[in-house]
Protein backbone atom coordinates (compact mmCIF):
# COMPACT_ATOMS: atom_id res chain seq x y z
CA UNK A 1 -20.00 -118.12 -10.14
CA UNK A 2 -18.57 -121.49 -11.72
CA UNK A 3 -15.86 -119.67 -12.83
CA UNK A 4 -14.65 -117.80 -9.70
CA UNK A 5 -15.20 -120.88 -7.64
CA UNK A 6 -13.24 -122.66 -10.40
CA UNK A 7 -10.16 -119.76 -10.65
CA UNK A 8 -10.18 -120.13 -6.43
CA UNK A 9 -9.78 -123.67 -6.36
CA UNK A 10 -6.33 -123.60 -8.98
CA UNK A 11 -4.96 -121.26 -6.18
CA UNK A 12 -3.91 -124.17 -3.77
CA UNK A 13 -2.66 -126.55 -6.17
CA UNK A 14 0.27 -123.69 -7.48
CA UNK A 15 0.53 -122.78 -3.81
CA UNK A 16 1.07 -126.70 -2.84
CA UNK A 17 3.47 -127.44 -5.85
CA UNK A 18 5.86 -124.72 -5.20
CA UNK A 19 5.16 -125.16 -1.70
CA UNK A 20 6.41 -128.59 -1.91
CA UNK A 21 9.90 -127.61 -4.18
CA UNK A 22 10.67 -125.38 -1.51
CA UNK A 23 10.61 -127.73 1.80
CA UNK A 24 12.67 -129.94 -0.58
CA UNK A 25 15.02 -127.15 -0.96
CA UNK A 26 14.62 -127.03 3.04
CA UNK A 27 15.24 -130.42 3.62
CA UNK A 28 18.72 -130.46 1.47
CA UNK A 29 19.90 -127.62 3.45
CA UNK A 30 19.22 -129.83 6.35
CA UNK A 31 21.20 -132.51 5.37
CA UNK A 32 24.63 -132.76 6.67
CA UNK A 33 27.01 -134.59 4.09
CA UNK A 34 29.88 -136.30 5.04
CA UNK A 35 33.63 -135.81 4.72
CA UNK A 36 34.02 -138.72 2.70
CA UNK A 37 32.30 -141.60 1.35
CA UNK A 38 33.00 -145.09 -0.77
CA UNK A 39 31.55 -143.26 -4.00
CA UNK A 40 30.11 -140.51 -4.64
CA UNK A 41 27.99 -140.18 -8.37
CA UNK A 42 27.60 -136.76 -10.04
CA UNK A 43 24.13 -136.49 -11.20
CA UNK A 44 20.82 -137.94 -10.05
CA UNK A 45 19.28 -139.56 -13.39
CA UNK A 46 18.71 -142.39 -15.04
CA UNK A 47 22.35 -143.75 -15.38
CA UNK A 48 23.05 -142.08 -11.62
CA UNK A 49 20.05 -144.07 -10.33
CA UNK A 50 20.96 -147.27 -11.60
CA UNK A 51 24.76 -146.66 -10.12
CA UNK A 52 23.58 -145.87 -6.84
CA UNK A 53 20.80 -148.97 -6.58
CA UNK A 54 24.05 -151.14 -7.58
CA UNK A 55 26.74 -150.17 -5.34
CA UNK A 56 24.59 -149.30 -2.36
CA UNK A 57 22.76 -152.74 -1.92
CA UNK A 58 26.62 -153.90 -2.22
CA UNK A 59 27.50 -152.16 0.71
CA UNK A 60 29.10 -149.65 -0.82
CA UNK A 61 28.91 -145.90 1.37
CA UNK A 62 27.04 -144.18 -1.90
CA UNK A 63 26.27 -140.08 -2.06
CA UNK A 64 24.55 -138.70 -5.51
CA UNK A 65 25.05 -135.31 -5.99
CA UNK A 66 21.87 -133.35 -7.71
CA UNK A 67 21.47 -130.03 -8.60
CA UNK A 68 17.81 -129.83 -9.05
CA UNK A 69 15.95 -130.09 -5.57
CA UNK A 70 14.62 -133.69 -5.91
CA UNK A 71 16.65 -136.91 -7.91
CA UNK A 72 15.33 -138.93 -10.67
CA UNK A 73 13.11 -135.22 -12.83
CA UNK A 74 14.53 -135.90 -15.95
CA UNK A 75 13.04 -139.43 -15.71
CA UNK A 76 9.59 -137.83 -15.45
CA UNK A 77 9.87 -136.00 -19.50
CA UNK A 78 10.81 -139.05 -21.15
CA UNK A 79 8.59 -140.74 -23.79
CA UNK A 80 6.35 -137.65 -23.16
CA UNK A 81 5.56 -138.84 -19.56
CA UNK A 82 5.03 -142.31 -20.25
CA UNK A 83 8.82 -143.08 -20.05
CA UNK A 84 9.68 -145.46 -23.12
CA UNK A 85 12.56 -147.45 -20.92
CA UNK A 86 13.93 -149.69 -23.03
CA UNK A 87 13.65 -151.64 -26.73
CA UNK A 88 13.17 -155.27 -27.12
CA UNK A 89 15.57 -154.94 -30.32
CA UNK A 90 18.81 -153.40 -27.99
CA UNK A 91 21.99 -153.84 -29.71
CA UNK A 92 25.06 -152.03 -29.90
CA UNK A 93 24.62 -151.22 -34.18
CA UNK A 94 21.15 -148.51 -32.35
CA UNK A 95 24.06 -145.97 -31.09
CA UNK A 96 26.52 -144.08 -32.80
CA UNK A 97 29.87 -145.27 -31.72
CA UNK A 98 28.79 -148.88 -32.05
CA UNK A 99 31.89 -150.99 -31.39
CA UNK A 100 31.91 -149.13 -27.78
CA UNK A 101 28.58 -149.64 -27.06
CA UNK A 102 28.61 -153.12 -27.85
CA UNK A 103 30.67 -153.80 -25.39
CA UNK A 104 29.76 -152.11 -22.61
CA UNK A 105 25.88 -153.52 -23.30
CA UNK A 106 27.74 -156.84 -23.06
CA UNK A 107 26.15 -159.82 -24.46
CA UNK A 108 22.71 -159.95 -22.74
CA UNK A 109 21.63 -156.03 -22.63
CA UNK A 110 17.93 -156.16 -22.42
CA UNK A 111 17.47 -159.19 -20.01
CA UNK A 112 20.02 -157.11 -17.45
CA UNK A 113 17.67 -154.28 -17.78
CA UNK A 114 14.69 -156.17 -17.07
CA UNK A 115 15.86 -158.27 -14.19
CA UNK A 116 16.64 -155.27 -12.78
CA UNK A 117 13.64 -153.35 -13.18
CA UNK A 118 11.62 -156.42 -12.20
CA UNK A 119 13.92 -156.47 -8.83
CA UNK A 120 12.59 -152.85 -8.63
CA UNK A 121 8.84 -153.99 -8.35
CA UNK A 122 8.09 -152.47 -11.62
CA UNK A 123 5.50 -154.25 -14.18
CA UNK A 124 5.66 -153.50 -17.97
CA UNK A 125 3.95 -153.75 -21.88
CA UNK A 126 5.34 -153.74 -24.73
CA UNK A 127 4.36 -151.99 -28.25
CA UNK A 128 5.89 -152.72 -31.51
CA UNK A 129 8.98 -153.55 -29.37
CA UNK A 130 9.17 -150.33 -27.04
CA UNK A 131 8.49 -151.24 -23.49
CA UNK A 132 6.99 -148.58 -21.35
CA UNK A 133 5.73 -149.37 -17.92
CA UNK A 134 2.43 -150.69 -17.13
CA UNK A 135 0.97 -147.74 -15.85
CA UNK A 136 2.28 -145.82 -18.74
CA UNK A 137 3.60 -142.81 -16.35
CA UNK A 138 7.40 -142.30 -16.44
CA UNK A 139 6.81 -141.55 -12.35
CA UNK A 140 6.09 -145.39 -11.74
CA UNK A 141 9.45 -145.59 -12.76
CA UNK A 142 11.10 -142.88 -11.06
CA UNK A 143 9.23 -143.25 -7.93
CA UNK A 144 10.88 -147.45 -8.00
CA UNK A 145 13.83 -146.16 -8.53
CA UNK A 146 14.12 -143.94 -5.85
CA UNK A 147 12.21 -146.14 -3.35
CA UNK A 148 15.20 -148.86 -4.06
CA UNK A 149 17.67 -146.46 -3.42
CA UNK A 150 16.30 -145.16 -0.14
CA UNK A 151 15.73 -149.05 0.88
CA UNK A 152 19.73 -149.69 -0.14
CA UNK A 153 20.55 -146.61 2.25
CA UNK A 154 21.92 -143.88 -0.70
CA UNK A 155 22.21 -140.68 0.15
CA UNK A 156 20.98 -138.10 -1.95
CA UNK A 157 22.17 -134.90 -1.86
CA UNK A 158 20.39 -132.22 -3.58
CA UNK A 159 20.81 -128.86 -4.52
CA UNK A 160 24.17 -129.40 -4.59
CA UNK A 161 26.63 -128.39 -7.52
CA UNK A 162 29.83 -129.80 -8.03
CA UNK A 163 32.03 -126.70 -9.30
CA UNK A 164 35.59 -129.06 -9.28
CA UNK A 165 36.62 -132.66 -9.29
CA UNK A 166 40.11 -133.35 -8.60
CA UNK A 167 42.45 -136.19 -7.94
CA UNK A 168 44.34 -136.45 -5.16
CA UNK A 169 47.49 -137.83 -6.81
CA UNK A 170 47.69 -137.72 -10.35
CA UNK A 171 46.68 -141.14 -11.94
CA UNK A 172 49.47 -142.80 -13.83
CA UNK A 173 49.86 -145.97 -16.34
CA UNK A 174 52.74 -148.30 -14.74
CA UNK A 175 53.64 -148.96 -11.88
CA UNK A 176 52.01 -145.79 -10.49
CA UNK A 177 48.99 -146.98 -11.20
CA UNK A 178 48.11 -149.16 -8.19
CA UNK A 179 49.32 -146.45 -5.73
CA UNK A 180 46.99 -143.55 -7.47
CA UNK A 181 44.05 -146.28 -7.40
CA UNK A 182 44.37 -146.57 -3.58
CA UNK A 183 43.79 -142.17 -3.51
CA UNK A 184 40.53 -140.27 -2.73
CA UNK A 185 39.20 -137.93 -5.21
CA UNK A 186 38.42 -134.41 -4.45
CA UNK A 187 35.03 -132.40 -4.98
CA UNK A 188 34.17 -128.76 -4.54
CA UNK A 189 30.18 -128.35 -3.75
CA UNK A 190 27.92 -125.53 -3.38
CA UNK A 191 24.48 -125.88 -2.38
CA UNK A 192 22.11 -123.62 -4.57
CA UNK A 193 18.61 -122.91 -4.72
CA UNK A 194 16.22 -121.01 -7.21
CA UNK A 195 13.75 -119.51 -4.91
CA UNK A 196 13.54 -118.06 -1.51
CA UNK A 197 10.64 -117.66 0.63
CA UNK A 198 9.65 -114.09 1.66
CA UNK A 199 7.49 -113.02 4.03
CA UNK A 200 4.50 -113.16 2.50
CA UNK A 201 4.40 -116.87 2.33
CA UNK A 202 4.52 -117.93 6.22
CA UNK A 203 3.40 -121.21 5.59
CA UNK A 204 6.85 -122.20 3.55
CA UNK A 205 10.62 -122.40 5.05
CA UNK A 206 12.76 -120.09 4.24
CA UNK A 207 16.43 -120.56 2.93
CA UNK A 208 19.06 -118.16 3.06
CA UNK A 209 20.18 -118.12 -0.17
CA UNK A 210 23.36 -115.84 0.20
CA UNK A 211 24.27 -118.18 3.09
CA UNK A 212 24.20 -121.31 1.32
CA UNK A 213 24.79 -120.86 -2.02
CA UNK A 214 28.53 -119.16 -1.20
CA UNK A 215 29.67 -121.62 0.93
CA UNK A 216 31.89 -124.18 -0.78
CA UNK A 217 31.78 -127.92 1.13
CA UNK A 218 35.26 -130.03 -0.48
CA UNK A 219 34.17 -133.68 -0.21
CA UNK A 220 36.39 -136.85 -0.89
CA UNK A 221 35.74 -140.37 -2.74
CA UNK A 222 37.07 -143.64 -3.12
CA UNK A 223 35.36 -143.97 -6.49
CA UNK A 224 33.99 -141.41 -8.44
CA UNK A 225 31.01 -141.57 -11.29
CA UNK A 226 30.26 -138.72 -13.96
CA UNK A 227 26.53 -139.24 -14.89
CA UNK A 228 25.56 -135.61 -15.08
CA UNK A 229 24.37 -135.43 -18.57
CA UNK A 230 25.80 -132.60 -21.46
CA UNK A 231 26.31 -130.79 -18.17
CA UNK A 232 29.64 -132.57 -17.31
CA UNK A 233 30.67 -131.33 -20.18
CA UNK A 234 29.24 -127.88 -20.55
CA UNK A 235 30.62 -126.88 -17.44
CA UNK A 236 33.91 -128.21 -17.72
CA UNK A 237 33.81 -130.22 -14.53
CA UNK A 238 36.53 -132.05 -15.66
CA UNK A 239 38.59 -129.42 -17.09
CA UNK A 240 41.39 -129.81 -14.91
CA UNK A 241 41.92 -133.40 -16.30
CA UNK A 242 43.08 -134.02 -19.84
CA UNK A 243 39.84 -135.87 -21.21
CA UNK A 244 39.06 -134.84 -24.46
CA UNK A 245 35.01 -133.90 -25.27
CA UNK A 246 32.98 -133.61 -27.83
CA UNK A 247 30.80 -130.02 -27.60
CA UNK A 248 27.00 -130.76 -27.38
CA UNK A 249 24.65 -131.04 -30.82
CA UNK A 250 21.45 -131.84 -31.03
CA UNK A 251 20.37 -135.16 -32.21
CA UNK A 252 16.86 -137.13 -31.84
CA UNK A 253 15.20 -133.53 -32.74
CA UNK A 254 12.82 -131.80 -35.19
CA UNK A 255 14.45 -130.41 -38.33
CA UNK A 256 13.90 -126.82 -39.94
CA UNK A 257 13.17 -127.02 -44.07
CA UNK A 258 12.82 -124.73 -46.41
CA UNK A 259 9.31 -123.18 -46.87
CA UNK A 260 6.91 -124.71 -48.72
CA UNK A 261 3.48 -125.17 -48.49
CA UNK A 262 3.80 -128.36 -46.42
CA UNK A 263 4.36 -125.50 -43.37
CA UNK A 264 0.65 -124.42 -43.72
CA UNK A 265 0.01 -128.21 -42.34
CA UNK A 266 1.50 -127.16 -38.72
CA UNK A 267 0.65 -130.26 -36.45
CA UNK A 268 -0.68 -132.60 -38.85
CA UNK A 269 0.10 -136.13 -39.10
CA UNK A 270 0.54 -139.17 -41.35
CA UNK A 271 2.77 -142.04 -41.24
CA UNK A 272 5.44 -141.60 -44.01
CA UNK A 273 8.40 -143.57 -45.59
CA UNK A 274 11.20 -140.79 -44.96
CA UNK A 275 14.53 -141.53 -47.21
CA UNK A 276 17.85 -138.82 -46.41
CA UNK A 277 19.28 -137.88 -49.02
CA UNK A 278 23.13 -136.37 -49.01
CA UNK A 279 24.23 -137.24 -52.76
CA UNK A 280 22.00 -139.49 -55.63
CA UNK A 281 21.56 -141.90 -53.05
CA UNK A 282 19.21 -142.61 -49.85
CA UNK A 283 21.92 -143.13 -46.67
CA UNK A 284 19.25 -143.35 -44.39
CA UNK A 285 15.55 -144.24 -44.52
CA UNK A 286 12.92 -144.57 -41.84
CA UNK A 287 9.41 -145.48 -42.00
CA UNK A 288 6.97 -143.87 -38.88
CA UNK A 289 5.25 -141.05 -37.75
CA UNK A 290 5.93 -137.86 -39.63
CA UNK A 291 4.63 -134.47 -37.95
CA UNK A 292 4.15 -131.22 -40.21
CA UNK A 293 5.78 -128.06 -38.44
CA UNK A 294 5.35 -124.28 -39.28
CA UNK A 295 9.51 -124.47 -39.67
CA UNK A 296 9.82 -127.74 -40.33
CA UNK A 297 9.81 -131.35 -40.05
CA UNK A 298 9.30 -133.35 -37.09
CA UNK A 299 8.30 -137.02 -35.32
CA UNK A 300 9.48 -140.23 -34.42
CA UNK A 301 11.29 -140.23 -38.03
CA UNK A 302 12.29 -137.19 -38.50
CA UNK A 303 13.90 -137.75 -35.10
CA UNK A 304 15.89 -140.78 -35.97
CA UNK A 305 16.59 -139.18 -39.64
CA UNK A 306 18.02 -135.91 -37.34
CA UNK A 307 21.01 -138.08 -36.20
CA UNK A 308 22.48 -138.36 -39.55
CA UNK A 309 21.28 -135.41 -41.33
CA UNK A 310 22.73 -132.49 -41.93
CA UNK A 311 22.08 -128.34 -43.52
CA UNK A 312 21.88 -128.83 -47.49
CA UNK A 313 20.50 -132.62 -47.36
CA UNK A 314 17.39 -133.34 -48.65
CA UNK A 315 14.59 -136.05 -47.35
CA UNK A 316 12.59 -137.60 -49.55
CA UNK A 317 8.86 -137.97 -48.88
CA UNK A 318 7.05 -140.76 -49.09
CA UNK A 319 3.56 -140.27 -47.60
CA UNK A 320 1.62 -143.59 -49.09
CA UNK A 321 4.56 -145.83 -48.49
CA UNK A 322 1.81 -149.21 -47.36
CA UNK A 323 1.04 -148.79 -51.12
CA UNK A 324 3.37 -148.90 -54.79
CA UNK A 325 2.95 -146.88 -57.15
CA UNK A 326 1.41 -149.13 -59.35
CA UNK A 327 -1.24 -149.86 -56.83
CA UNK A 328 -2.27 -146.35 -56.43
CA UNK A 329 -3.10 -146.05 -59.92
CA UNK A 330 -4.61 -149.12 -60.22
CA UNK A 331 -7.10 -147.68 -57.55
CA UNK A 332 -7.10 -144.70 -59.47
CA UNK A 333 -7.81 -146.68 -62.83
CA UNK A 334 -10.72 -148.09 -61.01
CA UNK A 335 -12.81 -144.85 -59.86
CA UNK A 336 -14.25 -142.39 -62.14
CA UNK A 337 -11.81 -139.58 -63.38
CA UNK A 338 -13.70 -137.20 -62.07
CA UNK A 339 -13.54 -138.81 -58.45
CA UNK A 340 -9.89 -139.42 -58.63
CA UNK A 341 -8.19 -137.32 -55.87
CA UNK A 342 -5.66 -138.19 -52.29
CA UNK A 343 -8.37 -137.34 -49.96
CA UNK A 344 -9.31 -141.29 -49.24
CA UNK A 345 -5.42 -141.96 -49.13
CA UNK A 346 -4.80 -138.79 -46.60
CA UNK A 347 -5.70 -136.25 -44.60
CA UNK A 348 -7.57 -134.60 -46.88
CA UNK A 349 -6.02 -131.01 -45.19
CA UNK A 350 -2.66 -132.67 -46.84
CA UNK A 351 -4.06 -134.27 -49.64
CA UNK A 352 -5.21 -130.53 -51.17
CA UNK A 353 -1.59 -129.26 -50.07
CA UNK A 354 0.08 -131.93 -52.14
CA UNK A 355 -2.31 -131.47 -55.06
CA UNK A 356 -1.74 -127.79 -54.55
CA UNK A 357 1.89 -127.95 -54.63
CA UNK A 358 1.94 -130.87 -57.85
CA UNK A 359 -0.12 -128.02 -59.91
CA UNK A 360 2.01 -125.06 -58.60
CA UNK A 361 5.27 -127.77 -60.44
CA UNK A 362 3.22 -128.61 -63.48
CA UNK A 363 3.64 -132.39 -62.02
CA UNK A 364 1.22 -134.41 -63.90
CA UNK A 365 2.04 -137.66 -62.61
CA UNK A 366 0.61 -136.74 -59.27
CA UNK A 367 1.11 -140.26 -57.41
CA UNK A 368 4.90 -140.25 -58.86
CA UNK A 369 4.95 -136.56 -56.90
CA UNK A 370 3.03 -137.91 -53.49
CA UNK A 371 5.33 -140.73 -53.31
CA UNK A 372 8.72 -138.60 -54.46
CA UNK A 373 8.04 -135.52 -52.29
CA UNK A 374 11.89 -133.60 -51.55
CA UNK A 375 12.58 -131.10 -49.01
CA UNK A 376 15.72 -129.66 -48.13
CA UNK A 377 17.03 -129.58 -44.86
CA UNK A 378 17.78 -125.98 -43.37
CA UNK A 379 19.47 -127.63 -39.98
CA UNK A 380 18.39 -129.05 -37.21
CA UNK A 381 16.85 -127.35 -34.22
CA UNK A 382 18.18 -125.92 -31.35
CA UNK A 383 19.34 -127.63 -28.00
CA UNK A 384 16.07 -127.06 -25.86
CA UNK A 385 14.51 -128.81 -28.44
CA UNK A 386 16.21 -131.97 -28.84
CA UNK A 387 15.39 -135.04 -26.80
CA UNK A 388 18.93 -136.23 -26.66
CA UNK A 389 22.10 -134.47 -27.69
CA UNK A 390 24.95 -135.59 -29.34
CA UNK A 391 28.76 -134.84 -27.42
CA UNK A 392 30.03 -135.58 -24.12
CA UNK A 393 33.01 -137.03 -22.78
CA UNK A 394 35.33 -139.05 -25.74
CA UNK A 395 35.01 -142.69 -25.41
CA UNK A 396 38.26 -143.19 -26.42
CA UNK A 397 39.33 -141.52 -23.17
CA UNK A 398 37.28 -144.40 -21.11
CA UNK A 399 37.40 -148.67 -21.51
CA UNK A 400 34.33 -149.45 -22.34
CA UNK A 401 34.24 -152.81 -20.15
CA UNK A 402 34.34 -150.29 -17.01
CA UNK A 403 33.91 -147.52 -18.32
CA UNK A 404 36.53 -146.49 -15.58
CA UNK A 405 39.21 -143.60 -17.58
CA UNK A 406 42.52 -145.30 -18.83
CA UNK A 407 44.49 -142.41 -17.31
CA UNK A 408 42.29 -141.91 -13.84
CA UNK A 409 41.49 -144.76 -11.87
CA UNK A 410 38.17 -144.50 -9.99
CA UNK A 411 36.68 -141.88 -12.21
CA UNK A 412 34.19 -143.27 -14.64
CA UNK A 413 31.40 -141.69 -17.14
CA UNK A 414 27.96 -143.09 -17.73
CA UNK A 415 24.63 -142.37 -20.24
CA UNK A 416 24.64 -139.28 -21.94
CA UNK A 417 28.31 -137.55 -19.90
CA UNK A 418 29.84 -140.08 -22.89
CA UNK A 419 29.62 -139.30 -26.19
CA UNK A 420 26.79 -142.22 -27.10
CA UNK A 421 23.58 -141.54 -28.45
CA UNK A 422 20.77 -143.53 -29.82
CA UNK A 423 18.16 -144.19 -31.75
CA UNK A 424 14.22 -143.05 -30.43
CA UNK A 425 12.52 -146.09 -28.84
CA UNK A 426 13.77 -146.36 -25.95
CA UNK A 427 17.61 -147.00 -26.53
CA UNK A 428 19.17 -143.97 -24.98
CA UNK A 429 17.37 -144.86 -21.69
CA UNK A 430 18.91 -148.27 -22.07
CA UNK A 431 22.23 -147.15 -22.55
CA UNK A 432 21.41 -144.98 -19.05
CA UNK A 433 20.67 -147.85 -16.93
CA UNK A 434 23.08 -150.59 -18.66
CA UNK A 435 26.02 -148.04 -18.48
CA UNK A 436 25.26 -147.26 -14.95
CA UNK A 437 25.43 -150.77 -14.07
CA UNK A 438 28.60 -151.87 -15.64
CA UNK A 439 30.44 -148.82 -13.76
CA UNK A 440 28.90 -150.00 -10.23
CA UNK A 441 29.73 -153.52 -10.75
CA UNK A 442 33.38 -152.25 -11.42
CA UNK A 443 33.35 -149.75 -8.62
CA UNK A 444 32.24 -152.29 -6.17
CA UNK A 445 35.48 -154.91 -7.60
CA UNK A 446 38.35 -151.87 -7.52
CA UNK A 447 36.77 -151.38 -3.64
CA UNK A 448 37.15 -154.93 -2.53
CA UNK A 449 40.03 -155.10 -4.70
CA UNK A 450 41.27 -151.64 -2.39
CA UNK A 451 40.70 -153.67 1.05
């Protein structure tokens, strides 16, 4: 009886959630762009959010363009939902290209990022430098973000694809410059949906998706700002346009090993001293969280190890780093012989791996073995499975005061459409919001500069 009353009462809340996607999906059909605005910003995250809330409340006319049916989603995954939004350690050397990011952070990073979250209502904490929000849900964040926008008057148009971006004139060094600054940019837009309402579901709108989805809406802008993520570059919006990209890895992702009897340990933990390993000597190290996978490696270490690593390294395992060797078999020293084992030290599920695997290698020394554990790297995992990717848009193509194009005035590229990445804690989300505010600021100076 529980149980059917239980199964009955699920019903609604699927009903209600794709209920709700769908009068979204409604609602952007509804919504009548116009021909032209100030600026228009490709892409409805982080770094498009941040744009928008910036040029807007400078009265600048400001349209995102979002595929998905509602702005500001991939906000909700990060930090696994409780959004991990920025680092009190931010500095350019976190990235990968860090003589670019170092200036475009500019000399006061963090406190920009906080004065303007704290302009967005939002309170925070702070653990071992990683600052999430208060409430610990990456929505609080999302849902200030968008309120701010909405406030600031930005129009958000969703469901909408951008299949071409064009200039009007072709942009020129010289004394062509000036002129091509002062013409509009061109974009081709479909509006697409996912689902359609049939007639078993009256209580939903319906869309007609071979109406909408074929019928191509060409746009123009002032000012123009890529912050569509890998997808500005998998889709080649800019293909038309000689801007050189990088094709999407992953980085900040688990890594596949070769097997071993660490795999039997699937979704165990410990906290481990990870060194990388590419010829006699460490290049990398990392200390954290280190998660036991049936193909691999992964965790907040293995994630920051995946950025450098590559197939045929080897990591180095640590997994008593608090301790030295000598320590260990001091404590060892101390106990009986027969007592003398890893399960006080570990997870005792690892501890009899370890032991298992230093018998298996004739390893008598066993704390030399626990603290000198190698595995060898296979590659790294796929796309889907990455929290950030590597690739984008060249920064050499872009100054990274503006991060405005050298050869296209008005068109800039923020967050992840450039080829930056960073470190786990928080610093590709900082790079999001910081590079979406340097490109407002100088889209709102070239438009005053225009009038």
């Amino acid at each position: 009886m529980n149980a059917t009353k239980s199964s009955v009462q699920a019903k609604p809340r699927v009903l209600n959630k794709r209920r709700l996607r769908l009068q979204a999906q409604a609602k952007a059909a509804m919504l009548a762009l116009a021909p032209s605005y100030d600026l228009v910003i490709i892409g409805g995250g982080a770094a498009g959010l941040a744009s928008a809330i910036y040029t807007a409340e400078h009265q600048v006319k400001t349209l995102v363009l979002e595929k998905d049916y509602e702005v500001g989603r991939s906000i909700l995954a990060t930090g696994n939902g409780r959004c991990n939004f920025s680092n009190l350690y931010l500095e350019g050397k976190c990235f990968n290209d860090p003589d670019f990011a170092s200036i475009t952070l500019g000399a006061t990073p963090l406190q920009d990022i906080l004065s303007f979250f704290r302009e967005s209502g939002l309170l925070w904490a702070q653990k071992e430098g990683r600052l999430y929000p208060r409430s610990l849900s990456a929505a609080s964040v999302r849902n200030v973000l968008v309120q701010r926008a909405q406030r600031a008057g930005v129009t958000f148009g969703c469901c909408r694809e951008v299949r071409r971006v064009a200039p009007s004139v072709q942009a020129k060094h010289g004394a062509d410059r000036q002129a091509a600054t002062n013409k509009l940019w061109n974009l081709d837009i479909v509006f697409t949906v996912d689902e359609v309402v049939g007639e078993k579901n009256k209580t939903a709108v319906a869309i007609s998706n071979d109406a909408a989805t074929k019928q191509v809406q060409t746009i123009q802008a002032k000012q123009l700002i890529i912050a569509a993520g890998r997808g500005a570059t998998q889709t080649n919006l800019l293909e038309n346009l000689a801007i050189p990209h990088i094709a999407a890895s992953p980085v900040l992702c688990p890594l596949y090993c070769e097997d071993t009897p660490l795999m039997q340990l699937d979704g165990k933990r410990c906290t481990a001293k990870l060194s990388l390993y590419k010829s006699e000597f460490p290049s990398v190290v990392e200390t954290g969280e280190l998660l036991f996978r049936s193909y691999g490696l992964s965790g907040i270490a293995i994630f920051n190890l995946s950025r450098h690593a590559s197939e045929g390294d080897t990591i180095e395992l640590d997994l008593i780093p608090e301790y030295s060797a000598g320590e260990i078999n001091q404590r060892f020293f101390e106990l009986k012989p027969a007592a003398i084992s890893f399960d006080g030290m570990l997870d005792p599920a690892i501890a009899q791996v370890v032991q298992h695997m230093a018998s298996e290698a004739h390893e008598t020394d066993l704390v030399n073995f626990v603290k000198h554990l190698r595995v060898k790297i296979l590659g790294r995992a796929d796309l889907q499975s990455a929290q950030v990717t590597r690739g984008g848009f060249a920064t050499d193509a872009f100054d990274p005061q503006t991060l405005e194009a050298h050869n296209y005035p008005g068109l800039h590229c923020v967050g992840e459409a450039l080829n930056i990445d960073g470190a786990c804690g928080g610093f590709n989300l900082s790079w999001a919001w910081k590079s979406g505010l340097v490109a407002a600021q100088h889209v709102c100076n070239a438009l005053k500069t225009r009038e």
